[in-house]
N, C-alpha and C. Protein backbone atom coordinates (compact mmCIF):
# COMPACT_ATOMS: atom_id res chain seq x y z
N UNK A 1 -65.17 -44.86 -38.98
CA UNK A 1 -64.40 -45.08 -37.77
C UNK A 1 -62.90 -45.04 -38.07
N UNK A 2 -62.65 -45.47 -38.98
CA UNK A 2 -61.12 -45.55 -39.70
C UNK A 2 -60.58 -44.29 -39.90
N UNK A 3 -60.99 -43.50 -40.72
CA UNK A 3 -61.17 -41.98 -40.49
C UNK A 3 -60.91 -40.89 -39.38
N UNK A 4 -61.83 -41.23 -38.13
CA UNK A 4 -61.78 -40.96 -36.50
C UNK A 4 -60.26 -41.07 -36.43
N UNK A 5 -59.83 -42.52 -36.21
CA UNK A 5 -59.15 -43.05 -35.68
C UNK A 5 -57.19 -42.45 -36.59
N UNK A 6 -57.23 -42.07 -37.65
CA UNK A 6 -56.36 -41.73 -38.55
C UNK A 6 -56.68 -39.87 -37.91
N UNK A 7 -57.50 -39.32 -38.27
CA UNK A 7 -57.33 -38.28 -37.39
C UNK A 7 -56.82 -37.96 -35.79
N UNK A 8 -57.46 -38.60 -35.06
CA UNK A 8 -56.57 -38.83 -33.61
C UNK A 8 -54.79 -39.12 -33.79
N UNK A 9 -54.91 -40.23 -34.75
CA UNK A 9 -53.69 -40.54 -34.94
C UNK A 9 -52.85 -39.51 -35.37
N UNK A 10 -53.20 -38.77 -36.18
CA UNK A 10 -52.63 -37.52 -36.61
C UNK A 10 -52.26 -36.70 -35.76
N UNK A 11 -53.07 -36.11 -34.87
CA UNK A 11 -53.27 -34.99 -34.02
C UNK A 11 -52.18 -35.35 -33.05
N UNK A 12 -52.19 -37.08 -32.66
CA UNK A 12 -51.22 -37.50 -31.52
C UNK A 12 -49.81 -37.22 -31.91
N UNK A 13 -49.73 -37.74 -33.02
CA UNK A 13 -47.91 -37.64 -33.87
C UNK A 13 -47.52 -36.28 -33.36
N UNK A 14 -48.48 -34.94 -33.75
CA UNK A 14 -48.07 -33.50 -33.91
C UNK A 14 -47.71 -33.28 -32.54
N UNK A 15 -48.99 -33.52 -31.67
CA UNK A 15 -48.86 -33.16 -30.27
C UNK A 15 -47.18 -33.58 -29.41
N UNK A 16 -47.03 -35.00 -30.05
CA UNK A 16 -45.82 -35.49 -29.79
C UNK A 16 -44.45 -35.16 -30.41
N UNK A 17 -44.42 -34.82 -31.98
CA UNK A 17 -43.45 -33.78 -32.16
C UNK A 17 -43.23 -32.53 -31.60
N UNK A 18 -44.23 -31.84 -31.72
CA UNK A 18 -44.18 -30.90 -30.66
C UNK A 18 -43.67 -30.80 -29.27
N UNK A 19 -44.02 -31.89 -28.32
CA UNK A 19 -43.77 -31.79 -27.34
C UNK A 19 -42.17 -32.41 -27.18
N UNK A 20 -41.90 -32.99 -28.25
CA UNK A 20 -40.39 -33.46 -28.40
C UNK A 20 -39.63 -32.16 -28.61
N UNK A 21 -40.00 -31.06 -29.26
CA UNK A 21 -39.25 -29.81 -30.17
C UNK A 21 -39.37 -28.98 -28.71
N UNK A 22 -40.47 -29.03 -27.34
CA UNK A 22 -40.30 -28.07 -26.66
C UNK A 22 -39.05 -28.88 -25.33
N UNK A 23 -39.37 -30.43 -25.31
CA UNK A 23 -37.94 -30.34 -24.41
C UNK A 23 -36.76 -30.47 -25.25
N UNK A 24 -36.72 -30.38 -26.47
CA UNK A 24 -35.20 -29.83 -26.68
C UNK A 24 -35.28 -28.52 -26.66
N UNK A 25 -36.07 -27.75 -26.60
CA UNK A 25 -35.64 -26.64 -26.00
C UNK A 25 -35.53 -26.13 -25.30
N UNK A 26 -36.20 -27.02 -23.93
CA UNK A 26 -35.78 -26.59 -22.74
C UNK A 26 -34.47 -27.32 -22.32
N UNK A 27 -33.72 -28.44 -23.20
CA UNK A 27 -32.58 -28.98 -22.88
C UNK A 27 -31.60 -28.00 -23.35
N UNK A 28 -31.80 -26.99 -24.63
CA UNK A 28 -30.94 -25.90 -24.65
C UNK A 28 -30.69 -24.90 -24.07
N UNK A 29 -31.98 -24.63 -23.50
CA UNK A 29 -32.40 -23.52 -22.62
C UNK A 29 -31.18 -23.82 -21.17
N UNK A 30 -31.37 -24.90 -20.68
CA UNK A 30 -30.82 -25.63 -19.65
C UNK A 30 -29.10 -25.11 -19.77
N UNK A 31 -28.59 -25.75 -21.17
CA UNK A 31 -27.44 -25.47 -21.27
C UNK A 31 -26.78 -23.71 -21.54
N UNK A 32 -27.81 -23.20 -22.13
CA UNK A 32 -27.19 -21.75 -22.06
C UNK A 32 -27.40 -21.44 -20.98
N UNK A 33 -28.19 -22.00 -19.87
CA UNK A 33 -28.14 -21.06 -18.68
C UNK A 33 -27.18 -21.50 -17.86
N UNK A 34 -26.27 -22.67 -18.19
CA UNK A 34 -25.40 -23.20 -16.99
C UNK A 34 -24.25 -22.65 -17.45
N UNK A 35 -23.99 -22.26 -18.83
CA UNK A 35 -22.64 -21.96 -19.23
C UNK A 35 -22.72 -20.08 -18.73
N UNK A 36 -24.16 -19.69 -18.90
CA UNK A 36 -24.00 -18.22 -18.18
C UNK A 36 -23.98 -18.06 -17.05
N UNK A 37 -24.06 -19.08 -16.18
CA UNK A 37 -23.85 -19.50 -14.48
C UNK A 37 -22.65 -19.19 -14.26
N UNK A 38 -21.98 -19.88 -15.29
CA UNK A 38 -20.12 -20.65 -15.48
C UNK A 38 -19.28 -19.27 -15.78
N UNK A 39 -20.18 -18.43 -16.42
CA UNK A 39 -19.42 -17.34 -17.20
C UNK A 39 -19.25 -16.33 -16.22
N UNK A 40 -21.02 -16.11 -15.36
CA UNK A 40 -20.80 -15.30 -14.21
C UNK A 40 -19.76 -15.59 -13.01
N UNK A 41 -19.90 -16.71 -12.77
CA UNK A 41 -19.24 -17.36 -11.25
C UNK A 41 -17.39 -17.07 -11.59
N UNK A 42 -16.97 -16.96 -13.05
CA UNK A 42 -15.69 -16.74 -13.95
C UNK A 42 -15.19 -15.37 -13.11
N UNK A 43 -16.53 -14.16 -13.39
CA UNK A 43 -16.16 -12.85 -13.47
C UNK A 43 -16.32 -12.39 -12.17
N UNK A 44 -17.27 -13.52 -11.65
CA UNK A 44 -16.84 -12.56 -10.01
C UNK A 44 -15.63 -13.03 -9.17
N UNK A 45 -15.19 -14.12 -9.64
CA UNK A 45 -13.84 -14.18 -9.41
C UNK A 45 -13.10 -13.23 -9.75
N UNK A 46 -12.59 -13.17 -11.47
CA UNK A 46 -11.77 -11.71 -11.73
C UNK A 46 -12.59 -10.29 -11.11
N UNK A 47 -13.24 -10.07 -10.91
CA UNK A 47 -14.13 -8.87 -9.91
C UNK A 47 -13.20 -8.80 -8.59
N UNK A 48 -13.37 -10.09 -8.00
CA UNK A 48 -13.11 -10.38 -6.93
C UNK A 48 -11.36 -9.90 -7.11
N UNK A 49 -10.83 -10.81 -7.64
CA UNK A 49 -9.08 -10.35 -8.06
C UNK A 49 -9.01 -9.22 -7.97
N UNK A 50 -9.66 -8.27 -9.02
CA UNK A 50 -9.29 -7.00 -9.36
C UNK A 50 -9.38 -6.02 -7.81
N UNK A 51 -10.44 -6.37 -7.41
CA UNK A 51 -10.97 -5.72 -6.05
C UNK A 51 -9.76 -5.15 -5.18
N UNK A 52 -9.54 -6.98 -4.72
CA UNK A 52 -8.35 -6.95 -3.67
C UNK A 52 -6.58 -6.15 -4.62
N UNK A 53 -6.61 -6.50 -5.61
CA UNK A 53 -5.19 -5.95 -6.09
C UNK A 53 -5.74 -4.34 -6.51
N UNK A 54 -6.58 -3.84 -6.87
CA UNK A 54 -7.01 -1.73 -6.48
C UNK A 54 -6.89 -1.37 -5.39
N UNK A 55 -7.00 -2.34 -3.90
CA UNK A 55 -7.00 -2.26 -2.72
C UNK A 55 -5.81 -1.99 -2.26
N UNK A 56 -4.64 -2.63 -2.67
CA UNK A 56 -3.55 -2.96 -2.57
C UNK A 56 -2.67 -1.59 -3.17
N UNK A 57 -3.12 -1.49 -4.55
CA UNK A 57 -2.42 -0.31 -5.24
C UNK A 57 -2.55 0.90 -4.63
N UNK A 58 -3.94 1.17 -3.81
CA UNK A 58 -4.23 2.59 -3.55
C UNK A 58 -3.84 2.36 -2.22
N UNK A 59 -3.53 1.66 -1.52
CA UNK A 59 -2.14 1.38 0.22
C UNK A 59 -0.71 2.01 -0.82
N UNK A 60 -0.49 1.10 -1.71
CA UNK A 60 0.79 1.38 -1.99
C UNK A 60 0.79 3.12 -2.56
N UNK A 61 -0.36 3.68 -2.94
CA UNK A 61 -0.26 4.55 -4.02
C UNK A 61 -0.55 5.73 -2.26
N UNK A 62 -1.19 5.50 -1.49
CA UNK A 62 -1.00 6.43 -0.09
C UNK A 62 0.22 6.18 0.45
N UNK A 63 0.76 5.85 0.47
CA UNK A 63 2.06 5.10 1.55
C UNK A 63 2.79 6.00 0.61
N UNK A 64 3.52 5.76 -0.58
CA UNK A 64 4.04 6.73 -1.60
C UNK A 64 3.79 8.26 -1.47
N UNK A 65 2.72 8.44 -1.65
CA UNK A 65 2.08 10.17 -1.60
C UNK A 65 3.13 10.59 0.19
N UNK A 66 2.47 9.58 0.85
CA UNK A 66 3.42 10.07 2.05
C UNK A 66 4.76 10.26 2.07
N UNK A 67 5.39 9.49 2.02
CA UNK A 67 6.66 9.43 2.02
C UNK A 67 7.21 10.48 1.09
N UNK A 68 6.27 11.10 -0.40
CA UNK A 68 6.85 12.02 -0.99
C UNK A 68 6.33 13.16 -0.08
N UNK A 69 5.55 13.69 0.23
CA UNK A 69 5.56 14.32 1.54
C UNK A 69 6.59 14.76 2.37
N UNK A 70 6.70 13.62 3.06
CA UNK A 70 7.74 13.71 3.99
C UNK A 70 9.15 14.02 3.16
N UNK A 71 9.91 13.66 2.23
CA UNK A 71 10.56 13.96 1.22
C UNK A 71 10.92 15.53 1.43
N UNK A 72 9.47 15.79 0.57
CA UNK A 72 9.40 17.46 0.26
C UNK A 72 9.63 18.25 1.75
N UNK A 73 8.41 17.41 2.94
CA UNK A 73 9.37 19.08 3.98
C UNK A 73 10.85 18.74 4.51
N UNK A 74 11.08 17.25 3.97
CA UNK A 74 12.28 17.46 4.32
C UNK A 74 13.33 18.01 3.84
N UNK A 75 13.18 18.11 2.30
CA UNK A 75 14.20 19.13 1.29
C UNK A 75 13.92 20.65 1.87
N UNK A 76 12.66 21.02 2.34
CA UNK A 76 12.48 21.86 2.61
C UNK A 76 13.20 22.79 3.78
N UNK A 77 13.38 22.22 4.69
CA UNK A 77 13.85 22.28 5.92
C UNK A 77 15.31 22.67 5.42
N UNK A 78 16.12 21.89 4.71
CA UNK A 78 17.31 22.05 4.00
C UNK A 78 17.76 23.46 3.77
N UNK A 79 16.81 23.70 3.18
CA UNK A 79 16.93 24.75 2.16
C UNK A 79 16.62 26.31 3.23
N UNK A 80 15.85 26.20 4.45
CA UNK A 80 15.83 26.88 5.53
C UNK A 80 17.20 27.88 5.72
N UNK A 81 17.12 28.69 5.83
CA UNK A 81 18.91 29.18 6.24
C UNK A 81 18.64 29.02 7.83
N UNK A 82 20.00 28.97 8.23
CA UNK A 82 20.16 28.28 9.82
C UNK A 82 20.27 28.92 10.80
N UNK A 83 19.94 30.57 10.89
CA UNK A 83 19.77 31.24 11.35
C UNK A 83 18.30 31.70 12.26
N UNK A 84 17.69 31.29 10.70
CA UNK A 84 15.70 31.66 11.10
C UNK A 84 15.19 30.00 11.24
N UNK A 85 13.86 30.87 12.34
CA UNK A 85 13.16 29.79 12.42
C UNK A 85 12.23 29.57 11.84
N UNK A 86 11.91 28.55 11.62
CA UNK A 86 10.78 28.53 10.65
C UNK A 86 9.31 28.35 11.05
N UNK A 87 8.61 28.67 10.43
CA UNK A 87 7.10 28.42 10.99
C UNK A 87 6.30 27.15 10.71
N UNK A 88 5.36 27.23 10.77
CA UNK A 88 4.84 26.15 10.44
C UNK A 88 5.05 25.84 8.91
N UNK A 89 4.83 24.15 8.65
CA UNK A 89 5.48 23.66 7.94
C UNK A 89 4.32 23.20 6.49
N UNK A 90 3.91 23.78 5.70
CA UNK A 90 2.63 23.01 5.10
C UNK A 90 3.28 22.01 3.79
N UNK A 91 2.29 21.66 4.30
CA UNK A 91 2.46 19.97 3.02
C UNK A 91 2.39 20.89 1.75
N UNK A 92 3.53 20.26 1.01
CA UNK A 92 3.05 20.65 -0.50
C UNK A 92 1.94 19.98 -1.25
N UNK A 93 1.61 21.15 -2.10
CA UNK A 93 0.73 20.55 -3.26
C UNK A 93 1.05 19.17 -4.50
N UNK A 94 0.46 18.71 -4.50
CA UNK A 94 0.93 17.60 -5.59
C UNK A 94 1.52 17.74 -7.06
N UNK A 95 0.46 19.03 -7.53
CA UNK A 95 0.93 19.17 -8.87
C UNK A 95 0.81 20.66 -8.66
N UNK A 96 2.03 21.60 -8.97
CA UNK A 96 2.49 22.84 -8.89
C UNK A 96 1.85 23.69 -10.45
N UNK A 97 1.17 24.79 -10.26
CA UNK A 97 0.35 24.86 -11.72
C UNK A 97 0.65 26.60 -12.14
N UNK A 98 1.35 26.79 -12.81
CA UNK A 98 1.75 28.50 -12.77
C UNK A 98 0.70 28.85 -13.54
N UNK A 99 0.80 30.41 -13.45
CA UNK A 99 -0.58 31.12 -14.50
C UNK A 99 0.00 32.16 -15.15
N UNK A 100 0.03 32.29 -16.37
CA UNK A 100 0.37 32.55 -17.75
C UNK A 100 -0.18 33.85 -17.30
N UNK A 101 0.45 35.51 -17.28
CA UNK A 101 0.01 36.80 -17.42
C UNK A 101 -0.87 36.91 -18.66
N UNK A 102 -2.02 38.01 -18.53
CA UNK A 102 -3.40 37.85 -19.13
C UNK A 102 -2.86 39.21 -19.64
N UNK A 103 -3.03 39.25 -21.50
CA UNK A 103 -2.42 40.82 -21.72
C UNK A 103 -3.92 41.73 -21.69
N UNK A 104 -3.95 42.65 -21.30
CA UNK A 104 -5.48 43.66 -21.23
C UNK A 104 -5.22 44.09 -22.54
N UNK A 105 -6.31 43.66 -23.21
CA UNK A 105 -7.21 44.23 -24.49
C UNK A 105 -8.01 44.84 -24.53
């Protein structure tokens, strides 16, 4: 019976280390998941920042394009001699790109 009873006893200790080793690991578990809560809730803030200030740049970065626009037909007009009329007026291109003569070989 002593025997029995030293075996149970045994089996109980393990069962109970054990079950001590799985809630500390669910107490770690716990903590890496709150600090990756902490880390996410961080970045959708800067997400969020970045969002609204690209929003902002590409108003400022259209508003600009316009105004150089308006700029250009207005140098343009300038440059008109004052005699002729002119026709219609087209927006310039942004970036002006020449092409290099191709020698025939």
């Amino acid at each position: 019976m002593n025997t029995e009873f030293n075996i149970i006893k045994s089996q109980h200790e393990k069962t109970m280390l054990d079950m001590n080793k799985m809630i500390q690991s669910i107490i770690g578990s716990m903590q890496y998941s709150k600090e990756l809560i902490e880390d996410n809730y961080s970045y959708s803030i800067k997400e969020d920042h970045l969002l609204r200030e690209c929003t902002q740049l590409n108003k400022k970065v259209s508003i600009l394009l316009n105004e150089n626009r308006r700029l250009l037909v207005e140098q343009a007009g300038h440059k008109c001699p004052v005699g002729k009329k002119r026709g219609s007026v087209r927006t310039p291109a942004r970036t002006s790109v020449f092409q290099v003569p191709r020698s025939n070989r």
